[in-house]
C-alpha atoms as a PDB file:
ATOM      1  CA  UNK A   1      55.692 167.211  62.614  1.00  0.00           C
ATOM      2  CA  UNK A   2      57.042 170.654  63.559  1.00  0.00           C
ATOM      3  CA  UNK A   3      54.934 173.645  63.057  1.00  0.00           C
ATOM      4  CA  UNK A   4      55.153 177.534  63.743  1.00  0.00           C
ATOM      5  CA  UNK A   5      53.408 179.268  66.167  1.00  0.00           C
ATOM      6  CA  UNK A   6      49.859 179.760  65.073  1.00  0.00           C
ATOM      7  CA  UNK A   7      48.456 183.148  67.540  1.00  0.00           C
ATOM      8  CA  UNK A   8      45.095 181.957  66.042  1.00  0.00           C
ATOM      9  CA  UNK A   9      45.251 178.296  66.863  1.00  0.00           C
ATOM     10  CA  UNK A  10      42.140 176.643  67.975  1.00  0.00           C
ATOM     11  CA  UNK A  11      42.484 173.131  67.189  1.00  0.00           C
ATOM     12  CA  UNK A  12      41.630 171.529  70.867  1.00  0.00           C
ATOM     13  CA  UNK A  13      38.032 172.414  71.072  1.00  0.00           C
ATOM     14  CA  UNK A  14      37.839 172.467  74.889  1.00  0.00           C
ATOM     15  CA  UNK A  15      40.857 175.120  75.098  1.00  0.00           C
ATOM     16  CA  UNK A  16      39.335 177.007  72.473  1.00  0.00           C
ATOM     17  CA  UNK A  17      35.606 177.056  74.435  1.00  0.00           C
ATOM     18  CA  UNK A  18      37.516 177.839  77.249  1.00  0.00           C
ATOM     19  CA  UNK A  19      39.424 180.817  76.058  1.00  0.00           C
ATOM     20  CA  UNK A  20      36.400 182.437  74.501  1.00  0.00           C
ATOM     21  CA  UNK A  21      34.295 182.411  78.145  1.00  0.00           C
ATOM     22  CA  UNK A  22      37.761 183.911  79.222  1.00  0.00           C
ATOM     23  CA  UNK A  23      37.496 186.862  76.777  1.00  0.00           C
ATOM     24  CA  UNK A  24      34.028 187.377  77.584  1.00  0.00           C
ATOM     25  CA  UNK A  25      34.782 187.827  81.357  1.00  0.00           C
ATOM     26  CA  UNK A  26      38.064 189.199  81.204  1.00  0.00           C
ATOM     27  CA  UNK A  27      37.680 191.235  77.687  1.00  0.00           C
ATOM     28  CA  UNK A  28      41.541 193.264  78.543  1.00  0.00           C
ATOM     29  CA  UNK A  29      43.202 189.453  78.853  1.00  0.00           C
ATOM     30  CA  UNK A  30      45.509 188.206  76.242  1.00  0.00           C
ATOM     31  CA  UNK A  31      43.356 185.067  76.366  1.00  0.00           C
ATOM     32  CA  UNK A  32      44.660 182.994  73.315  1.00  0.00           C
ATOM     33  CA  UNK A  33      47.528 181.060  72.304  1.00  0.00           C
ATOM     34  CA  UNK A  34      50.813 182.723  73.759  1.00  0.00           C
ATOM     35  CA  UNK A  35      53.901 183.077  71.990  1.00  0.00           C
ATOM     36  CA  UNK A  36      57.380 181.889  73.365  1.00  0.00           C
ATOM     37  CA  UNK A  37      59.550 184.290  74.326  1.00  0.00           C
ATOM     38  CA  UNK A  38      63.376 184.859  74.390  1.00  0.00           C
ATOM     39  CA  UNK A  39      66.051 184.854  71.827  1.00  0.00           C
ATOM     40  CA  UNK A  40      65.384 182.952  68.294  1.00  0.00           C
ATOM     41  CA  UNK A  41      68.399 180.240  68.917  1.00  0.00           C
ATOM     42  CA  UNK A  42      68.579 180.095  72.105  1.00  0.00           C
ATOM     43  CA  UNK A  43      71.135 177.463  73.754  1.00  0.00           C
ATOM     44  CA  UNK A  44      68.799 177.409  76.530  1.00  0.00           C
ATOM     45  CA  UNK A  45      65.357 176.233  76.272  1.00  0.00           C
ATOM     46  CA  UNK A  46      62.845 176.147  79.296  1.00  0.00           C
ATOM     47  CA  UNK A  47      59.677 174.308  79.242  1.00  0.00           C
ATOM     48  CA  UNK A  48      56.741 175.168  80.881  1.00  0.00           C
ATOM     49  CA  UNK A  49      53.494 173.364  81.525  1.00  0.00           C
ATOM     50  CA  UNK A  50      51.262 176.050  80.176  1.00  0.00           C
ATOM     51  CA  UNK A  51      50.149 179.599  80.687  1.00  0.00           C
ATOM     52  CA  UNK A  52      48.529 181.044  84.228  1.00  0.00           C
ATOM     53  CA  UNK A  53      44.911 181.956  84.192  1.00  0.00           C
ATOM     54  CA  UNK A  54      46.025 185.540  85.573  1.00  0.00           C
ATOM     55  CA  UNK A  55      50.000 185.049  84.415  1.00  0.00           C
ATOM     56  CA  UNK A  56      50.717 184.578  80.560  1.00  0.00           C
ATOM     57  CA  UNK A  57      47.471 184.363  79.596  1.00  0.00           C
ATOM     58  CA  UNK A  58      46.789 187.901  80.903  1.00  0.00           C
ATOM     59  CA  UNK A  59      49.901 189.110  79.398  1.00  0.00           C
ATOM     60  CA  UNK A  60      50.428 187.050  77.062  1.00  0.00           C
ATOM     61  CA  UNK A  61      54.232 186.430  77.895  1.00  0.00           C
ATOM     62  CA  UNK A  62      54.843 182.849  79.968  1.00  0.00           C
ATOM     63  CA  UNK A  63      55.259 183.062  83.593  1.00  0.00           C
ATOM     64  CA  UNK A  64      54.839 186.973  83.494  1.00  0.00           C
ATOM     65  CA  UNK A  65      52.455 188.710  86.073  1.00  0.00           C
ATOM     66  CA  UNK A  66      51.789 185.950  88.393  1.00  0.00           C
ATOM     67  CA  UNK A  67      53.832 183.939  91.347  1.00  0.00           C
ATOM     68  CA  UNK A  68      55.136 180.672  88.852  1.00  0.00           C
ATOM     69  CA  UNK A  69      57.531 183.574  87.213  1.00  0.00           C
ATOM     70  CA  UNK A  70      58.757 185.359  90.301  1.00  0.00           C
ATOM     71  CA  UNK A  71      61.452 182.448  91.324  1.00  0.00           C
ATOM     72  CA  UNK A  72      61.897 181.534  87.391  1.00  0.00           C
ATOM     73  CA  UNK A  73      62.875 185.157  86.226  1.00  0.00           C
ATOM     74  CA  UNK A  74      64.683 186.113  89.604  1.00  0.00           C
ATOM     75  CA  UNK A  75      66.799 182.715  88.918  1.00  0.00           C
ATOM     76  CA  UNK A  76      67.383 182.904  84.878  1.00  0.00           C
ATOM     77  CA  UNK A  77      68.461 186.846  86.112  1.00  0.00           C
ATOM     78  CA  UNK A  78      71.052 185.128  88.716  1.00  0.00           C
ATOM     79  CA  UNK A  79      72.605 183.210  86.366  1.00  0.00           C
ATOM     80  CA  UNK A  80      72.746 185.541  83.598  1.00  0.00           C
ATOM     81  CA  UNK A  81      70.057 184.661  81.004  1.00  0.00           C
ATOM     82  CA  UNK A  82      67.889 187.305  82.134  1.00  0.00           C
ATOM     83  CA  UNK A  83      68.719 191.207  81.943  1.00  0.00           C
ATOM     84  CA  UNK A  84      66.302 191.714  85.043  1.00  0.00           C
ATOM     85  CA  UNK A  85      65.365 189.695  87.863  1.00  0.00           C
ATOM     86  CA  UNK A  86      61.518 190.034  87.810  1.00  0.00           C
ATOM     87  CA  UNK A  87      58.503 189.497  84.845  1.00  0.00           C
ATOM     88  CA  UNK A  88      55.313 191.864  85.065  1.00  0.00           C
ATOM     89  CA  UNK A  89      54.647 192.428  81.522  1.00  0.00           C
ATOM     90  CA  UNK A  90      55.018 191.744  77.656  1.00  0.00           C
ATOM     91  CA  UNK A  91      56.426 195.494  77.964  1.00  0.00           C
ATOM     92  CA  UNK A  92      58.504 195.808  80.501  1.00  0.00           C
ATOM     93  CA  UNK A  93      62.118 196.038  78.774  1.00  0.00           C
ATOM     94  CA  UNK A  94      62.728 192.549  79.935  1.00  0.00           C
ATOM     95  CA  UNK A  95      65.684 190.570  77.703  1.00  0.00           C
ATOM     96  CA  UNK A  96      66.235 186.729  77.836  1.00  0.00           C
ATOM     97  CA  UNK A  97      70.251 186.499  76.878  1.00  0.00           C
ATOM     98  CA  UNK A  98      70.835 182.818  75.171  1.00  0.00           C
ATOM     99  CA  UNK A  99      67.798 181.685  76.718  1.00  0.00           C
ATOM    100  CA  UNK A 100      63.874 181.099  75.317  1.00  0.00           C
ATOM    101  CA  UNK A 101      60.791 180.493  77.357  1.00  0.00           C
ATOM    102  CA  UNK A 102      57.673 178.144  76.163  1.00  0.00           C
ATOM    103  CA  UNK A 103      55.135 175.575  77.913  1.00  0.00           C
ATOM    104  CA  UNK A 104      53.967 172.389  76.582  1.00  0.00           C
ATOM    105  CA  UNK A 105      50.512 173.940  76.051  1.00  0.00           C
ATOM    106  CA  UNK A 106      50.089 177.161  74.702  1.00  0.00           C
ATOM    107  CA  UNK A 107      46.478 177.483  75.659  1.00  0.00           C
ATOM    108  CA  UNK A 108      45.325 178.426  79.305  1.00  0.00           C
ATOM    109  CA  UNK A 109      43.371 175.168  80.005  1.00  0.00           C
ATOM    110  CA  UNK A 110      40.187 174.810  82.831  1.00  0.00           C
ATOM    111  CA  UNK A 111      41.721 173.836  86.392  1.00  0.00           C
ATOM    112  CA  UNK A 112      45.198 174.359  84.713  1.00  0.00           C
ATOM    113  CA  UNK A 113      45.018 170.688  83.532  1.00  0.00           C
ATOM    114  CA  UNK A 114      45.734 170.025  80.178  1.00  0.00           C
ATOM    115  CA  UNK A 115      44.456 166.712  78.736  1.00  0.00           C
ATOM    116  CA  UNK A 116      47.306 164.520  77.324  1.00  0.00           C
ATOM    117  CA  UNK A 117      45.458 164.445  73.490  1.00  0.00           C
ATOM    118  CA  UNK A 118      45.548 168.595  74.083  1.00  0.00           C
ATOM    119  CA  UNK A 119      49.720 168.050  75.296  1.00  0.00           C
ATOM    120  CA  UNK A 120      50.125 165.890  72.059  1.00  0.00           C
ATOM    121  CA  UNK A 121      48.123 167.960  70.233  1.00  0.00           C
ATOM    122  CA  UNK A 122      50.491 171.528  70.782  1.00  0.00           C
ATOM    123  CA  UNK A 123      53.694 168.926  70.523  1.00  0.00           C
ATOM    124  CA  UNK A 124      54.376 170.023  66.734  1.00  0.00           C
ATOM    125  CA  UNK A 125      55.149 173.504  67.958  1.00  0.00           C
ATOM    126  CA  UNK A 126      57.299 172.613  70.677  1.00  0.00           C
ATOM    127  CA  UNK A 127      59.169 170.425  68.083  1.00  0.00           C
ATOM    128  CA  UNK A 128      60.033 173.350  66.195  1.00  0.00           C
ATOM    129  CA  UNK A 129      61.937 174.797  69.420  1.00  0.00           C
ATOM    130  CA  UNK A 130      63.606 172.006  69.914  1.00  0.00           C
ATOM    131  CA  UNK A 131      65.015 171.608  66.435  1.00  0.00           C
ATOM    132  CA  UNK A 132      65.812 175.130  66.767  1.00  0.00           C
ATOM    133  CA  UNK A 133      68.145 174.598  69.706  1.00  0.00           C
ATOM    134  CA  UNK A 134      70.119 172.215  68.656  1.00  0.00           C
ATOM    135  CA  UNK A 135      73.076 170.667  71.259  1.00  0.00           C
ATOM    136  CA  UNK A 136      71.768 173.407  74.157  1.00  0.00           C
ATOM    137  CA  UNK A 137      69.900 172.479  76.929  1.00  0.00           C
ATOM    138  CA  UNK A 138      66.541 171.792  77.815  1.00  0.00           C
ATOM    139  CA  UNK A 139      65.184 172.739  81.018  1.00  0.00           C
ATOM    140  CA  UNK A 140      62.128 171.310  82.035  1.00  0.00           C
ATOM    141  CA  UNK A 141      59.689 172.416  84.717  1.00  0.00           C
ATOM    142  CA  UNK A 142      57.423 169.138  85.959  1.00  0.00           C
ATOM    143  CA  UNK A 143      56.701 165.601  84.976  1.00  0.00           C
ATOM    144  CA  UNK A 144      54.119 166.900  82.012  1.00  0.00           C
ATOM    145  CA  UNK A 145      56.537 169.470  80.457  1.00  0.00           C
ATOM    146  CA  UNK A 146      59.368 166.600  80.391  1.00  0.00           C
ATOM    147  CA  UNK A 147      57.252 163.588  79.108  1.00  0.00           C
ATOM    148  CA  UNK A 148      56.585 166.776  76.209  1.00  0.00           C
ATOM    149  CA  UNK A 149      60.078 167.525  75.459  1.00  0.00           C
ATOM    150  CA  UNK A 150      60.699 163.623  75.227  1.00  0.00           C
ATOM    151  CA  UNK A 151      57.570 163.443  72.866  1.00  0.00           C
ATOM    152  CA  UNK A 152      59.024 166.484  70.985  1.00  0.00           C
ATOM    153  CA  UNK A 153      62.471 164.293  70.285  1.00  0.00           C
ATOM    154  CA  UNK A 154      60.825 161.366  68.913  1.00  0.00           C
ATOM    155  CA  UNK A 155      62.205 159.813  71.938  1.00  0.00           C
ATOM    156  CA  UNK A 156      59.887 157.274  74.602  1.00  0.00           C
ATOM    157  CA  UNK A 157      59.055 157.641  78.262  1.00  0.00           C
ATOM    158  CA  UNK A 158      61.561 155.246  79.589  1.00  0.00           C
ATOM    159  CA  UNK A 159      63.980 156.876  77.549  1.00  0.00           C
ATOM    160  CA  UNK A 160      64.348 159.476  80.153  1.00  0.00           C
ATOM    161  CA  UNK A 161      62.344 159.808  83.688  1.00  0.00           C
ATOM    162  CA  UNK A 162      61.598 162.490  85.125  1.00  0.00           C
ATOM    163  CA  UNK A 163      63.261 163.553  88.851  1.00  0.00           C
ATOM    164  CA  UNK A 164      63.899 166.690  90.518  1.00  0.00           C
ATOM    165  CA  UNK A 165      67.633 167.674  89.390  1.00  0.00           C
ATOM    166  CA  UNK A 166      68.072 164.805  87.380  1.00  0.00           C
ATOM    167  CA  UNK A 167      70.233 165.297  83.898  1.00  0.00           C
ATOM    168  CA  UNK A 168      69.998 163.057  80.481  1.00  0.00           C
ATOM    169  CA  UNK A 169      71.844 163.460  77.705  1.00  0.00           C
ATOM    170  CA  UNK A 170      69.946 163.963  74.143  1.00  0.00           C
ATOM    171  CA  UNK A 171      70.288 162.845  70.516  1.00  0.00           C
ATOM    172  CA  UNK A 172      72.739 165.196  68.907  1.00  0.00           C
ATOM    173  CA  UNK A 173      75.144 166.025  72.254  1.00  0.00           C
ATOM    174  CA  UNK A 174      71.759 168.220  73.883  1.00  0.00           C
ATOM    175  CA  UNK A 175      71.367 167.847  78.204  1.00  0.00           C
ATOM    176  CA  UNK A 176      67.603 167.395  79.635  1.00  0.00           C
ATOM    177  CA  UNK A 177      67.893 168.760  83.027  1.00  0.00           C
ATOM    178  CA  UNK A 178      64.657 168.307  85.309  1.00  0.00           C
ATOM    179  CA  UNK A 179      62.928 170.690  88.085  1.00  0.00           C
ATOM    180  CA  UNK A 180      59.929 170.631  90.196  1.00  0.00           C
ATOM    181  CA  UNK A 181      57.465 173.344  88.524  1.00  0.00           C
ATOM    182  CA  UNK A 182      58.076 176.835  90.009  1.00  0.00           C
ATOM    183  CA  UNK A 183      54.303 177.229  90.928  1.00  0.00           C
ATOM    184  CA  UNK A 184      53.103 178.782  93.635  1.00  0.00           C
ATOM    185  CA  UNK A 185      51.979 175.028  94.913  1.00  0.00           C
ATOM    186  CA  UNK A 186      55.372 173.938  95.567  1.00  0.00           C
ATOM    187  CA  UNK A 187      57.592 176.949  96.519  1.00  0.00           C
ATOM    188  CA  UNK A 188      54.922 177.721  99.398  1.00  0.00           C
ATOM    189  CA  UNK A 189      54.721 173.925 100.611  1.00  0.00           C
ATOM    190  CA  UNK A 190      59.088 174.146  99.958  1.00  0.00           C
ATOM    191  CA  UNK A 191      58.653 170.739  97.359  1.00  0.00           C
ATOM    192  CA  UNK A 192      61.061 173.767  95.362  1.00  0.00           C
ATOM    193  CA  UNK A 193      62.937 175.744  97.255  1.00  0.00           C
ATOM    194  CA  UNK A 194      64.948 178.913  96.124  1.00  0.00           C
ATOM    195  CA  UNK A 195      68.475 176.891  96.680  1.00  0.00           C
ATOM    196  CA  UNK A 196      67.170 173.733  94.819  1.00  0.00           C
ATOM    197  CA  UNK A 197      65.970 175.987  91.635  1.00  0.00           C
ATOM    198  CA  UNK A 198      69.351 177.756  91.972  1.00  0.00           C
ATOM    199  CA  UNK A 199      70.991 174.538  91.713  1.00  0.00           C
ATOM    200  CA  UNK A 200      69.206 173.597  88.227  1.00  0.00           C
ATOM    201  CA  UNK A 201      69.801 176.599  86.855  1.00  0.00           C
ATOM    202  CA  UNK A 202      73.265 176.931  87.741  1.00  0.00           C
ATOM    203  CA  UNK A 203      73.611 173.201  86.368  1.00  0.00           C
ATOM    204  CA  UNK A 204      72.296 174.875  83.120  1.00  0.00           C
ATOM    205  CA  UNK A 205      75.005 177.477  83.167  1.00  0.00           C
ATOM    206  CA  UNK A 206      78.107 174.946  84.260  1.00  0.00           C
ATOM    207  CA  UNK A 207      77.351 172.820  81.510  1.00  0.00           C
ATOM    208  CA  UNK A 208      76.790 175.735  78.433  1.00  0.00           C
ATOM    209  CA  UNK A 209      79.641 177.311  79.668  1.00  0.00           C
ATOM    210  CA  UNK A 210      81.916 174.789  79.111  1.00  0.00           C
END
């Protein structure tokens, strides 16, 4: 079932535990659920895994202020759904244009590891953005965000699996495009490359600019 965003959510006990030895030892830390971000109806939705220990769930904006947004926002800026190329805070004038940001999990989780009943558990809200989009498309960022969106659809695994620049069509005329996560993992050890993201991205634009 689809639900709103709840800022005071704390129904995965381990997340919740987790955030609150967060607060204590980072007590200026946004350190709780974070909010999507971007346009209301957005006809293009990216999906994250969840927030960065010192990215989103510092600011509490996702993939702002650490290295997962640098290639995301410089990329979403290329292709114009972002009014600036770079993310470094929930203040910072930054506009998404047609274009909305969330993660599977809205809680930082220990190791950056959500569990899947703690994935399942933060499904409802993602449901809500996907209702919300529509026939747009979906852009998701790793294996765990994907398997999320398809969860989110009512749809099953093998309805759709997951590969690097690979593009399914949705219920309802929508396009699932997939990407290697832009974390600072794989652009350093070039799984994701600048010119592979670009390609995604731009795959995103060809197809809502039709």
């Amino acid at each position: 079932m689809a639900r709103d965003f709840d800022a005071a959510c704390a129904r995965c006990p381990r997340l919740a535990g987790f955030l609150r030895g967060v607060r204590r030892d980072h007590p200026g830390y946004h350190a709780a659920p974070v909010p999507s971000f971007g346009v209301e109806r957005p006809r293009l939705l990216v999906v994250g895994l969840a927030p960065g220990m010192h990215g989103a769930n510092r600011t509490g904006r996702p993939f702002t202020g650490d290295h997962a947004g640098i290639l995301l926002y410089r990329t979403l800026h290329q292709f114009g759904f972002a009014s600036r190329p770079d993310s470094v805070a929930a203040d910072d004038g930054l506009e998404l244009v047609a274009c909305r940001i969330t993660n599977a999990v809205r809680c930082l989780p220990p190791a950056n590891k959500p569990t899947p009943a703690e994935v399942a558990e933060c499904n409802g809200y993602l449901r809500g953005e996907l209702a919300a989009l529509g026939g747009g498309v979906v852009l998701a960022l790793g294996a765990i965000a994907h398997a999320a969106v398809l969860r989110g659809l009512g749809l099953k695994p093998a309805a759709a699996r997951f590969a690097h620049g690979a593009e399914h069509a949705l219920p309802g005329g929508g396009v699932l495009l997939d990407s290697y996560h832009c974390s600072r993992y794989n652009t350093q050890t070039r799984r994701l490359t600048d010119e592979m993201f670009a390609r995604v991205v731009g795959r995103a634009r060809e197809l809502l600019d039709r």
